[in-house]
Protein backbone atom coordinates (compact mmCIF):
# COMPACT_ATOMS: atom_id res chain seq x y z
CA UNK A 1 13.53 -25.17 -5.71
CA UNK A 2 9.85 -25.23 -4.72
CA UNK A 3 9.06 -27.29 -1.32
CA UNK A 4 6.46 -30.16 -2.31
CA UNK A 5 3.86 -30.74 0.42
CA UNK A 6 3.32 -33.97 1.68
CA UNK A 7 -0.20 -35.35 0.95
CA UNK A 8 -2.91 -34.42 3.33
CA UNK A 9 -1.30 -31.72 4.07
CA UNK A 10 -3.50 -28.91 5.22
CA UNK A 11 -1.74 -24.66 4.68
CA UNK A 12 -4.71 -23.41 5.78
CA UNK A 13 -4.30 -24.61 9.51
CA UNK A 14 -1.19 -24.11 9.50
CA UNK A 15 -1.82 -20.22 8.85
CA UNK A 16 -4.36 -20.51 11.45
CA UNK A 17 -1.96 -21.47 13.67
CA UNK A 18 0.76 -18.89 12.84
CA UNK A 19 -1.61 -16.48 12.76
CA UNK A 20 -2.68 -14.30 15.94
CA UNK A 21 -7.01 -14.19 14.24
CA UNK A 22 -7.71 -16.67 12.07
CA UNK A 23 -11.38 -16.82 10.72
CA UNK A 24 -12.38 -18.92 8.24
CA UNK A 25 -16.19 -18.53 6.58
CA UNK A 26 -17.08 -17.13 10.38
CA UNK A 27 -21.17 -16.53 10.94
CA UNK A 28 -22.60 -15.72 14.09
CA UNK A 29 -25.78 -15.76 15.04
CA UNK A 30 -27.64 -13.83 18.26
CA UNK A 31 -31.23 -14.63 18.98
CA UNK A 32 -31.99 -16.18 15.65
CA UNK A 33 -30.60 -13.58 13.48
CA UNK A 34 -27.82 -13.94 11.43
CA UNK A 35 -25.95 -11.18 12.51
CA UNK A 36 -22.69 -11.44 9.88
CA UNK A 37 -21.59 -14.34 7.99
CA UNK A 38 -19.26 -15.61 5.49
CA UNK A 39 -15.97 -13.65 7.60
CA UNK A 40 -12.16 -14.74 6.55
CA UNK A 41 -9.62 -12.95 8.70
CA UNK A 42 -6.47 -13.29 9.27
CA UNK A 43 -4.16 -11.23 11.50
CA UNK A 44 -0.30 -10.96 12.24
CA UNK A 45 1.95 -10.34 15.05
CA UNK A 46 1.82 -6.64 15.61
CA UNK A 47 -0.96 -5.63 12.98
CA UNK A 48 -3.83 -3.23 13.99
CA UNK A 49 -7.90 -4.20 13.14
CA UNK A 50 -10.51 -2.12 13.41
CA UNK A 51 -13.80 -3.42 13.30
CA UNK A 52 -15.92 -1.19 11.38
CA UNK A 53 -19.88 -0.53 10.67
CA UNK A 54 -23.06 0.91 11.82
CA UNK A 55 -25.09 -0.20 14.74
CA UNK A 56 -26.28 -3.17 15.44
CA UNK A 57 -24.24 -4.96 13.09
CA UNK A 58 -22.81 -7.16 15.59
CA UNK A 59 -18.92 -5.05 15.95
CA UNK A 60 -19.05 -6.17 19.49
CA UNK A 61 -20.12 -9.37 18.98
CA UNK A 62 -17.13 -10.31 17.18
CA UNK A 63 -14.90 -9.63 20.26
CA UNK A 64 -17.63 -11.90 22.07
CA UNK A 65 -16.54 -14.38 19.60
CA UNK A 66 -13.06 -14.14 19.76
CA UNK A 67 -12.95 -14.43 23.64
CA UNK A 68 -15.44 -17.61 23.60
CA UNK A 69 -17.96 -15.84 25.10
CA UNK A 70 -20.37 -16.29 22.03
CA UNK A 71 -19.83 -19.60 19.97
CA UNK A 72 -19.50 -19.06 16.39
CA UNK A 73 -22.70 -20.71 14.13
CA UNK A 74 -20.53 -21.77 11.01
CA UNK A 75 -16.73 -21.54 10.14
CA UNK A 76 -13.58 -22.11 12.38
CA UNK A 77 -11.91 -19.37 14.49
CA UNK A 78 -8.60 -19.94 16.00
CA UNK A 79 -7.18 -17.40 18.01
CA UNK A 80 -3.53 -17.34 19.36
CA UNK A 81 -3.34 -20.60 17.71
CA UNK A 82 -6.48 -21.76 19.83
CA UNK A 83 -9.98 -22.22 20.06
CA UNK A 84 -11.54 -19.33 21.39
CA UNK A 85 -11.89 -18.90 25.16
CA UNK A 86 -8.60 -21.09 25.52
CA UNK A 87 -5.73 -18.75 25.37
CA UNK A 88 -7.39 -15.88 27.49
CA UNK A 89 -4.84 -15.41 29.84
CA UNK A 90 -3.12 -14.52 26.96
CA UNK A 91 -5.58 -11.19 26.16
CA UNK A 92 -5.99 -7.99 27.29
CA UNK A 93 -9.79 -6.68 27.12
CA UNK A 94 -11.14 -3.60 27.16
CA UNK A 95 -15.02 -3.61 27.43
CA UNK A 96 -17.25 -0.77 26.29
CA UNK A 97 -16.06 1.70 28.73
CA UNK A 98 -18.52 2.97 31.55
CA UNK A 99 -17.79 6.79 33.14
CA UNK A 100 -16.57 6.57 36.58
CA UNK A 101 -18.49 8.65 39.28
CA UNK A 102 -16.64 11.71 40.39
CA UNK A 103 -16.63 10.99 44.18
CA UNK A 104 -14.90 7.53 43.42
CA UNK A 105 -11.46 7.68 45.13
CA UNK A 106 -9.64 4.38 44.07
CA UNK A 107 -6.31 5.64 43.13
CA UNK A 108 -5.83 4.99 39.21
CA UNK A 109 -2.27 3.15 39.77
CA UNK A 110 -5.00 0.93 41.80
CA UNK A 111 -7.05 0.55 38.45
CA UNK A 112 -3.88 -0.47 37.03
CA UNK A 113 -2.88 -2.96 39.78
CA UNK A 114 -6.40 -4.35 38.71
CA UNK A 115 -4.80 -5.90 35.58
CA UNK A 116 -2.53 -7.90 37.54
CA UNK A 117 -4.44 -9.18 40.40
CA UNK A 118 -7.70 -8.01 40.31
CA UNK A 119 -8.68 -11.85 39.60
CA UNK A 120 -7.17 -12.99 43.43
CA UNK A 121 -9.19 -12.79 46.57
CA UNK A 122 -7.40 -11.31 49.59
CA UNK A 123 -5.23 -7.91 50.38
CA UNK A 124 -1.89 -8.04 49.31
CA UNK A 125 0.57 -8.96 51.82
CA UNK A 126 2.40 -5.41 53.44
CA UNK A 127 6.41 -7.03 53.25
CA UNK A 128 7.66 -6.43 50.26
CA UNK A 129 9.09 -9.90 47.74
CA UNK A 130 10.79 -10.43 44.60
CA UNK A 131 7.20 -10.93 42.76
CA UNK A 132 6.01 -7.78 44.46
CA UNK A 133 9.23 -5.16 43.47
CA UNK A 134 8.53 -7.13 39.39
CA UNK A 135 4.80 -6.22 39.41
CA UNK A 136 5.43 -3.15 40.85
CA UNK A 137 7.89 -2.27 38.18
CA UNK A 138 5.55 -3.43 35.58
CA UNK A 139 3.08 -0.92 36.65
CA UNK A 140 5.20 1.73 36.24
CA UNK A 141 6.38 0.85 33.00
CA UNK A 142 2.62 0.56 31.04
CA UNK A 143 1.93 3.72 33.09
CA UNK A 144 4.71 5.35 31.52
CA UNK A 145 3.83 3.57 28.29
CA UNK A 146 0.26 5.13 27.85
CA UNK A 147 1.55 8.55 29.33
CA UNK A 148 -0.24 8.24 32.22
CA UNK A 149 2.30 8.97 35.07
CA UNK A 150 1.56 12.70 35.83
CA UNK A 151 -1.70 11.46 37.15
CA UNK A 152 -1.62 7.74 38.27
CA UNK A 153 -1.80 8.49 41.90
CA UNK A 154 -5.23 10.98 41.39
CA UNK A 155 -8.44 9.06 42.17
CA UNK A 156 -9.70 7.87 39.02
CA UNK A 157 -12.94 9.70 39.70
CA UNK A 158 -11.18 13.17 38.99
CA UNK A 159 -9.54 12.21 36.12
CA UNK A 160 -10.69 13.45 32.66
CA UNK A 161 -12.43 11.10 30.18
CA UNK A 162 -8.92 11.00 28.50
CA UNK A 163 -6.97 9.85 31.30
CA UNK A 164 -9.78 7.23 32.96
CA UNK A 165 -8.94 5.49 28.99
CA UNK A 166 -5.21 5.58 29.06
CA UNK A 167 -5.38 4.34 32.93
CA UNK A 168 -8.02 1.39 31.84
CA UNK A 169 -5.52 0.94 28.33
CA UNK A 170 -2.73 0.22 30.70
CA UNK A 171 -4.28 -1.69 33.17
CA UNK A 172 -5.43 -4.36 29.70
CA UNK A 173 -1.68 -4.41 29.06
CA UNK A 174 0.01 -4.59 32.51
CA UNK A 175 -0.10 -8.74 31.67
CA UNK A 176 2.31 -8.28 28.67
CA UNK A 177 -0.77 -9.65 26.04
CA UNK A 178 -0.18 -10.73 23.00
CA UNK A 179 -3.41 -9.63 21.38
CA UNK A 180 -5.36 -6.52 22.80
CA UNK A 181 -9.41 -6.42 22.37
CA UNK A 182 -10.87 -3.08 22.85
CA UNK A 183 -14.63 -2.37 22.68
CA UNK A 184 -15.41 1.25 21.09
CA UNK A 185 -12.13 2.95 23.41
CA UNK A 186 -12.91 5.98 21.48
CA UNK A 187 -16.67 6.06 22.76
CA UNK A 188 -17.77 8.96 24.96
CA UNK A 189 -14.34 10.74 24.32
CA UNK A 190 -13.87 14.23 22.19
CA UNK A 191 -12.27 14.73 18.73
CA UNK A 192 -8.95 15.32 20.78
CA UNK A 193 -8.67 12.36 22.88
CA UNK A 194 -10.03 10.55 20.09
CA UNK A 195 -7.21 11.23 18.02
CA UNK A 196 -4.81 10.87 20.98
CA UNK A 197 -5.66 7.75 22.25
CA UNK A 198 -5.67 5.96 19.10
CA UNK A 199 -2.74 7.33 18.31
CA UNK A 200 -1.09 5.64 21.17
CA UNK A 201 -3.01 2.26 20.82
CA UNK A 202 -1.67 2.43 17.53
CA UNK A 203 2.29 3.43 18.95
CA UNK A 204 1.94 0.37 21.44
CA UNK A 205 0.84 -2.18 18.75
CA UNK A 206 3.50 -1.63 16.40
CA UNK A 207 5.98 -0.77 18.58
CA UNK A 208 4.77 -3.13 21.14
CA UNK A 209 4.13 -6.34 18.82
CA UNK A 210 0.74 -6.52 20.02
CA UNK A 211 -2.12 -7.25 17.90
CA UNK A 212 -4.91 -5.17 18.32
CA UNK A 213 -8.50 -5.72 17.01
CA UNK A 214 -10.63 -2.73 18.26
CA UNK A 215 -14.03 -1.72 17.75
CA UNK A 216 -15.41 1.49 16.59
CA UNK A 217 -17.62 4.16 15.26
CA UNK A 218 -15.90 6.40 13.21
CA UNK A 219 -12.68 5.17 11.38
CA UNK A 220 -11.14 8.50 10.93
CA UNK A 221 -9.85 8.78 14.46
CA UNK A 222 -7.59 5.27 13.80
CA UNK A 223 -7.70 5.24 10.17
CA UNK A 224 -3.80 6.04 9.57
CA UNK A 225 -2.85 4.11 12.11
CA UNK A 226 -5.04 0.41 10.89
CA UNK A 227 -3.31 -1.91 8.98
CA UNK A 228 -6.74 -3.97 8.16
CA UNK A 229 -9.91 -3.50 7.78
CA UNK A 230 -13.62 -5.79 8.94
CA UNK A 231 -16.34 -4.06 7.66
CA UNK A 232 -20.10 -5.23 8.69
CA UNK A 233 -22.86 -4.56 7.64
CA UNK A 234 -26.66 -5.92 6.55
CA UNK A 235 -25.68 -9.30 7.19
CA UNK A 236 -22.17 -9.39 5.24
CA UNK A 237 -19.07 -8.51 5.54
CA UNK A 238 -15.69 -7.07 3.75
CA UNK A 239 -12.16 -7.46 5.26
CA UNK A 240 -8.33 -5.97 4.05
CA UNK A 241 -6.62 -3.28 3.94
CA UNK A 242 -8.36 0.12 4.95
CA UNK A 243 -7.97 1.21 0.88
CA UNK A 244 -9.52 -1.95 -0.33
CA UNK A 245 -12.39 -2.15 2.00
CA UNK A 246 -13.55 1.71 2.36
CA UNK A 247 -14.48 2.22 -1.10
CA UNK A 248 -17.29 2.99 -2.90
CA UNK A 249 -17.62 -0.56 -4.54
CA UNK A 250 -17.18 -2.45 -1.44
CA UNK A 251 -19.94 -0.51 0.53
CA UNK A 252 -22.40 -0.21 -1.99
CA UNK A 253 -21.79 -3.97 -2.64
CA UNK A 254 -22.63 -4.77 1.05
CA UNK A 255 -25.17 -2.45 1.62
CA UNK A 256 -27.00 -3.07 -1.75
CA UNK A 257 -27.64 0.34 -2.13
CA UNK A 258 -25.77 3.19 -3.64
CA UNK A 259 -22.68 4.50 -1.28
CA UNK A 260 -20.27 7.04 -2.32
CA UNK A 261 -16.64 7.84 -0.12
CA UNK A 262 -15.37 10.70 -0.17
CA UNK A 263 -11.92 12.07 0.93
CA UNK A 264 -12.16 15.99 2.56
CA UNK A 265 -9.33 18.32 2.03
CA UNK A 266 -8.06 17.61 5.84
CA UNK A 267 -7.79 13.69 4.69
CA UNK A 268 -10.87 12.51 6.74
CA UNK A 269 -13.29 10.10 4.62
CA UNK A 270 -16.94 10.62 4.26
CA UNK A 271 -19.13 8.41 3.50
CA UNK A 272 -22.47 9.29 1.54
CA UNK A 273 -25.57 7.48 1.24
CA UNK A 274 -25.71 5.50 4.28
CA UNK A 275 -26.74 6.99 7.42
CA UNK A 276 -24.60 5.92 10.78
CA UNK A 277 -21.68 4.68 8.36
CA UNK A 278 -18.30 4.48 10.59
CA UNK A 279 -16.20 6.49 8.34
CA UNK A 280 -18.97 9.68 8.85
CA UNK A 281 -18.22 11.43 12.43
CA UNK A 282 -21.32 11.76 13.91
CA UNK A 283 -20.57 13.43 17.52
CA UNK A 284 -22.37 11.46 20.08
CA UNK A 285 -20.55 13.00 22.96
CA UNK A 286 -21.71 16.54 23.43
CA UNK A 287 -23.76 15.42 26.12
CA UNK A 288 -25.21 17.35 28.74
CA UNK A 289 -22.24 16.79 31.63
CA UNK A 290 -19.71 14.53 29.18
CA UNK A 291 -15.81 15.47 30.53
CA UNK A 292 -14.57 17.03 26.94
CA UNK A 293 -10.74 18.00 28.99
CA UNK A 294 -8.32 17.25 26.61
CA UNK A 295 -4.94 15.83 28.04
């Protein structure tokens, strides 16, 4: 028998508050530009988002957003069932990741520890307690999580570009989050690592239960492992799955200009007719002096 609602009655908040990322008819706007409007987003328990599109569409923004760091100009956001800013403690964030010099010698267990007290003035007390042995514990377990225990004890300065993200991808989870933000991981990384670390972001938010929402360049790195899709661009904005979203349609529809996708014979997906579109690899990273050790 169908359930009858009682008047007033509103199912959209109440999906907003089951959901992990609600946005309803989102815009933001930086500077007096509209950067993207009309956004409706909703994300589970466990389910992996990559924020797609070229640059400065505003990608980052949107995690701005979502931590209350940037107020939304129209629509509602909820996020863990809150507005934004208010259930922080309750996200792990990974900002747009910055090399670390070479002569640094902080230990990267320390870069770790970070996660868990990093927020506290003061040197932890020498004796050893029942909240020390637990944290401690809880180190080594997201070490050993992001396969990062062969090397947790090098200085973080002579670790490879690889290893600096899996350290600072544990040290965003050592707080057991429920919702993970991460800010182009795959930046300044080679086609190796790239595949290899979102392959484990993706391992740790399904098998995990954390939601993920992470931004990025190219979608080909993450794109088996995504289970929806925001796509940006000129103003607008698509979200689903990555099948509904990454088609030709849906991209020539936002860009207003003709867009074709294409899928190569090794699976990846090209995208033709818009330059600096996500799904098209453009290598960035063979820099003059960019770590390209694959672990």
């Amino acid at each position: 028998m169908p359930k009858h609602r009682t008047a007033g009655h509103d199912s959209s908040a109440d999906t907003a508050n089951t959901s992990v990322v609600a946005l309803r008819g989102t815009a933001v706007r930086v500077g007096g530009r509209t950067l993207w409007s009309g956004v409706d987003l909703r994300i589970g328990a466990g389910e992996f988002t990559a924020v797609l599109g070229p640059n400065g569409v505003g990608k980052s923004t949107m995690i701005k957003v979502l931590l209350g760091a940037l107020p939304a100009a129209a629509g509602d956001v909820r996020v863990l069932g809150a507005r934004p800013g208010q259930a922080n403690d309750r996200i792990g964030y990974l900002p747009q990741r910055r090399s670390f010099d070479a002569t640094l010698r902080i230990r990267g267990i320390d870069v770790v520890r970070m996660g868990l007290d990093g927020d506290q003035w003061g040197v932890p007390l020498p004796f050893p307690s029942a909240r020390r042995r637990a944290d401690r514990a809880r180190m080594d377990e997201v070490i050993e999580l992001v396969g990062a225990t062969a090397y947790a004890h090098r200085p973080i300065g002579q670790c490879s570009g690889g290893e600096q993200q899996r350290l600072l991808i544990a040290q965003a989870l050592v707080r057991r989050p429920e919702l993970l933000l991460l800010d182009e991981p795959l930046d300044s990384l080679d086609l190796p690592n790239q595949s290899a670390v979102a392959a484990l972001i993706g391992r740790i938010c399904h098998q995990e239960g954390v939601s993920v929402v992470m931004v990025a360049h190219d979608v080909n790195p993450v794109l088996h492992h995504l289970d929806r899709v925001v796509y940006l661009a000129e103003g607008g904005a698509a979200t689903g799955t990555p099948g509904e979203v990454i088609t030709s349609g849906t991209l020539t529809r936002l860009y207003g200009t003709p867009v074709e996708v294409l899928r190569a014979s090794d699976g990846r997906l090209v995208v033709v007719g818009q330059p600096e579109a996500p799904a098209l690899h453009i290598d960035r990273h063979d820099t003059p002096g960019s770590n390209h050790d694959a672990r």
